[in-house]
PDB file of N, CA and C in Angstrom:
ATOM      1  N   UNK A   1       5.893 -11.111 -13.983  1.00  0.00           N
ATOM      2  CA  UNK A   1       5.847 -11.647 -15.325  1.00  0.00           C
ATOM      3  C   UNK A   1       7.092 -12.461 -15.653  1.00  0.00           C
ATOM      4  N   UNK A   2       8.160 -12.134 -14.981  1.00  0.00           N
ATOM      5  CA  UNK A   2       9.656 -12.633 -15.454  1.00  0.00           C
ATOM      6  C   UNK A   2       9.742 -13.909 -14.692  1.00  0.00           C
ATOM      7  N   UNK A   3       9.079 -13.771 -13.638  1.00  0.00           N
ATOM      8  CA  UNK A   3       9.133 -14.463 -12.388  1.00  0.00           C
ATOM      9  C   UNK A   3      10.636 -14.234 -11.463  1.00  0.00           C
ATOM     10  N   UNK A   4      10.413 -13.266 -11.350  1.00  0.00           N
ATOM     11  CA  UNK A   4      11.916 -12.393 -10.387  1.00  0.00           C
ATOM     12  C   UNK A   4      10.555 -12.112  -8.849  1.00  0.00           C
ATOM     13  N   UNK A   5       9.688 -11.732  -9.220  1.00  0.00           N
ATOM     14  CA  UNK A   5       9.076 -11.528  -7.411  1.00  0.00           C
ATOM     15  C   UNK A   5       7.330 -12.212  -7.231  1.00  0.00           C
ATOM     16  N   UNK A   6       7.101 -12.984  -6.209  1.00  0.00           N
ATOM     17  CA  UNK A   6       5.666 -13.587  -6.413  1.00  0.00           C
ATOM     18  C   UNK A   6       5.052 -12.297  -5.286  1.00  0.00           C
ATOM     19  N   UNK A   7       3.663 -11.966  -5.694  1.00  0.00           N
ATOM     20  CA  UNK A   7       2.912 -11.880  -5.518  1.00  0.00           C
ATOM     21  C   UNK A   7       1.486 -12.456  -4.933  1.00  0.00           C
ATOM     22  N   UNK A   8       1.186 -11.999  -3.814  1.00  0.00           N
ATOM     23  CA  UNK A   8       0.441 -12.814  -2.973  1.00  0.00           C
ATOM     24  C   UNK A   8      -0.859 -11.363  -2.304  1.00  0.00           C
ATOM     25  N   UNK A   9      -1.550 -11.324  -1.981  1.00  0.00           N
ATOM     26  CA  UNK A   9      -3.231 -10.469  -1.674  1.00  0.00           C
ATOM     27  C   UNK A   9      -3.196 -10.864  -0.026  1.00  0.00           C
ATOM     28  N   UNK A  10      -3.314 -10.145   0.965  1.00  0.00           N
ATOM     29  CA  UNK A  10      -3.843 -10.092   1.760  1.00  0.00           C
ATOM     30  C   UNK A  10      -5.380  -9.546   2.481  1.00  0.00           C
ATOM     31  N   UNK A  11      -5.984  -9.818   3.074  1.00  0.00           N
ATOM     32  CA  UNK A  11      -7.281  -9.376   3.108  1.00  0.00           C
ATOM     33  C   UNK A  11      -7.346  -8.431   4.683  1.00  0.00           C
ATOM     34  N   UNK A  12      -7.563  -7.550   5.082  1.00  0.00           N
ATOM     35  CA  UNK A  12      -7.383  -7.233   6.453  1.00  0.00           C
ATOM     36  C   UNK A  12      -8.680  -7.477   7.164  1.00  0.00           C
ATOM     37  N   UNK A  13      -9.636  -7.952   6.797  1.00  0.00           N
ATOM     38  CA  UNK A  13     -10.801  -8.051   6.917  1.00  0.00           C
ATOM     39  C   UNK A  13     -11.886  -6.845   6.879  1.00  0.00           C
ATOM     40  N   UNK A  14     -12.865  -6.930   8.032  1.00  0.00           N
ATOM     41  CA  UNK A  14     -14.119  -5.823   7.740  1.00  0.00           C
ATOM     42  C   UNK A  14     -13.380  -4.692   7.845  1.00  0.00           C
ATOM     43  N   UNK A  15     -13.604  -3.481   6.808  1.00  0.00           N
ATOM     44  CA  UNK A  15     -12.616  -2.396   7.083  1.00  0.00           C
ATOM     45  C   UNK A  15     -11.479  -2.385   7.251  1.00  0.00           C
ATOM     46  N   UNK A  16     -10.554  -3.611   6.981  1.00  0.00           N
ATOM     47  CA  UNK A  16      -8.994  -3.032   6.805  1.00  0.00           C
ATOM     48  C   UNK A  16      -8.163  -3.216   5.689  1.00  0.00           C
ATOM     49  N   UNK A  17      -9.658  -3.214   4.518  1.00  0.00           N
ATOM     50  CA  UNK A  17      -8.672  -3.136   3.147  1.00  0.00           C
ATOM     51  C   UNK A  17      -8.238  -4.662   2.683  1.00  0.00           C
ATOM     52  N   UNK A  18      -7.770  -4.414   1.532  1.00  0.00           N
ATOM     53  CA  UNK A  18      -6.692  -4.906   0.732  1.00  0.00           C
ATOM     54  C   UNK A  18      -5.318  -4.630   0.761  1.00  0.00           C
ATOM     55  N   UNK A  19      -4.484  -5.683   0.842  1.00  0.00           N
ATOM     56  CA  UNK A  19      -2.949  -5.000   0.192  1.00  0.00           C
ATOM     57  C   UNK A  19      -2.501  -6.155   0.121  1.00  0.00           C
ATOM     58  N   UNK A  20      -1.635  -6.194  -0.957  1.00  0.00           N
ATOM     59  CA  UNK A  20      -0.119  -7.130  -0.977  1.00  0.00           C
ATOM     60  C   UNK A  20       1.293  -7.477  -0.408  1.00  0.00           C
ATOM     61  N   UNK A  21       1.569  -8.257  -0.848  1.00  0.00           N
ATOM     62  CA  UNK A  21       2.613  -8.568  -0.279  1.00  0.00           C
ATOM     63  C   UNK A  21       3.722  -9.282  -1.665  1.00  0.00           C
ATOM     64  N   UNK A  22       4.933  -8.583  -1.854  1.00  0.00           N
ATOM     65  CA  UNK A  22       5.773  -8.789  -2.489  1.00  0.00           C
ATOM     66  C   UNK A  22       7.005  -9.801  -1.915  1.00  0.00           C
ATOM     67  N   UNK A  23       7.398 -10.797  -2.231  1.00  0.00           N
ATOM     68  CA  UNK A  23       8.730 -11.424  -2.187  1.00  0.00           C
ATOM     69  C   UNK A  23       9.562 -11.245  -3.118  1.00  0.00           C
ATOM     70  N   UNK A  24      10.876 -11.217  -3.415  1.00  0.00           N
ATOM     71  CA  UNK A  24      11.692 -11.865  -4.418  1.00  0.00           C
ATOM     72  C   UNK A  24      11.835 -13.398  -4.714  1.00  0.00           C
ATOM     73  N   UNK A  25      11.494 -13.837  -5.363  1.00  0.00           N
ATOM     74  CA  UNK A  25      11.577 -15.399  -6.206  1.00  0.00           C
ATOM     75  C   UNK A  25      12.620 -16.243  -6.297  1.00  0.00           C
ATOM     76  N   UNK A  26      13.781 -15.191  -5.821  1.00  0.00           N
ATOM     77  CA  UNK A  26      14.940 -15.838  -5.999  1.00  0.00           C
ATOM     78  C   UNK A  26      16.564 -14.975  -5.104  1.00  0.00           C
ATOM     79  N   UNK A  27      17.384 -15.674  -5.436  1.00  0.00           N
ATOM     80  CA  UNK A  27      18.360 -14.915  -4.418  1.00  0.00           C
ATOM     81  C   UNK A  27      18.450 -13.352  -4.330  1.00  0.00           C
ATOM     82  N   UNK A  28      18.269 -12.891  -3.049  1.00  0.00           N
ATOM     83  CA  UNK A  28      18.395 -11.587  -2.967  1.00  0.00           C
ATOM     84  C   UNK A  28      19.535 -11.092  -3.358  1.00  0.00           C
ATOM     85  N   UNK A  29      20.547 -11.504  -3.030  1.00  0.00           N
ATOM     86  CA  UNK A  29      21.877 -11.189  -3.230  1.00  0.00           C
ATOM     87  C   UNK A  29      22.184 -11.225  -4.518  1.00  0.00           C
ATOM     88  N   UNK A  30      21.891 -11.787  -5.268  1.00  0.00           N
ATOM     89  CA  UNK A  30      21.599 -12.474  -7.018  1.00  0.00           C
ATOM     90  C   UNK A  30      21.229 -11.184  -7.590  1.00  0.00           C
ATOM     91  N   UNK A  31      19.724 -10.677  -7.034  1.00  0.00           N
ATOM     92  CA  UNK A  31      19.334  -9.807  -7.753  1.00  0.00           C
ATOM     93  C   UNK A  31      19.897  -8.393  -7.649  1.00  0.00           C
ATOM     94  N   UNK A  32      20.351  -7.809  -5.878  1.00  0.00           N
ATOM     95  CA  UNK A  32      21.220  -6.854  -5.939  1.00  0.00           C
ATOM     96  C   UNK A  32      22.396  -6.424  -6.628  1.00  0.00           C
ATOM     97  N   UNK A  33      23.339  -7.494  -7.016  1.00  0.00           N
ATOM     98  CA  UNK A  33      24.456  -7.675  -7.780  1.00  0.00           C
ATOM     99  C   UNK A  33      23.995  -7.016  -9.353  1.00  0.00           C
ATOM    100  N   UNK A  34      23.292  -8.368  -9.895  1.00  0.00           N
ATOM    101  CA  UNK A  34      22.620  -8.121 -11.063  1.00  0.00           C
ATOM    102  C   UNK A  34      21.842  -6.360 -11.568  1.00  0.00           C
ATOM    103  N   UNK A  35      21.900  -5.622 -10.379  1.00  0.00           N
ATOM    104  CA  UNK A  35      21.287  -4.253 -10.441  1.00  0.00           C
ATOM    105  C   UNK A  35      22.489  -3.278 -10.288  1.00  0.00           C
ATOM    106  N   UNK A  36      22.918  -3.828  -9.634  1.00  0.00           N
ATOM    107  CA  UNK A  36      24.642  -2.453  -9.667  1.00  0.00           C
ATOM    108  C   UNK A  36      25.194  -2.810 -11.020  1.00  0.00           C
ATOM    109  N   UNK A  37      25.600  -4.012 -11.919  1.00  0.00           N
ATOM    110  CA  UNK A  37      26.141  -4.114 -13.089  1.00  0.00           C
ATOM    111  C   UNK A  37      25.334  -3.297 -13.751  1.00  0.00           C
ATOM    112  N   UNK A  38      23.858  -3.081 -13.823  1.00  0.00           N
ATOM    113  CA  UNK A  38      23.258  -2.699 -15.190  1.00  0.00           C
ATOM    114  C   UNK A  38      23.125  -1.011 -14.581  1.00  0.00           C
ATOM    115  N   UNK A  39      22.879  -0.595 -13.449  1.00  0.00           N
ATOM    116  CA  UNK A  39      23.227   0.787 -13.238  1.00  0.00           C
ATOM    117  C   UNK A  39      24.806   1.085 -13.498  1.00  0.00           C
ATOM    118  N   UNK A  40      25.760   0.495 -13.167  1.00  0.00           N
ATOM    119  CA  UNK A  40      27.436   0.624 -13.335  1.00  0.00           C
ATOM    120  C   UNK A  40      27.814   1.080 -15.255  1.00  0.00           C
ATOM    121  N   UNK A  41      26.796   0.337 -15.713  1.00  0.00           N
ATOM    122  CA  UNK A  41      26.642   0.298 -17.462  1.00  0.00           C
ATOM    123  C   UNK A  41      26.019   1.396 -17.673  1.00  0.00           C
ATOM    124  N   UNK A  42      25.295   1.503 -17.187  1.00  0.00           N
ATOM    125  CA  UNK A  42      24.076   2.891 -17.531  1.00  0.00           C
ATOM    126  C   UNK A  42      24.615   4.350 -16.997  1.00  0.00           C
ATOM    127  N   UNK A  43      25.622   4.606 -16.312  1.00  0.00           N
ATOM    128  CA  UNK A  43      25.726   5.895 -15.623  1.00  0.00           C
ATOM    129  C   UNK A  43      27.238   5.918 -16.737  1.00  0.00           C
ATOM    130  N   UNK A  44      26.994   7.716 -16.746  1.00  0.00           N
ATOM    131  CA  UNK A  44      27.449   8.354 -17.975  1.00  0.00           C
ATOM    132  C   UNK A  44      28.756   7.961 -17.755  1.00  0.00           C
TER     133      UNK A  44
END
């Protein structure tokens, strides 16, 4: 929704299901950073 990870459907064919596949949208490194500040804020 934010557009932080695209989303994409794979098909496995007869009998092997559905599933997805997740990327990040944008720098990995970007978003790891961006996740230790807001846990670093959040812990007591």
């Amino acid at each position: 929704m934010l557009g932080f990870v695209i989303k994409s459907e794979e098909n496995r064919g007869k009998g092997g299901g559905r599933s997805y596949v997740w990327e990040a949208n944008m720098d990995l490194n970007a978003v790891l950073n961006v996740r230790e500040e807001i846990e670093a804020k959040s812990a007591p």
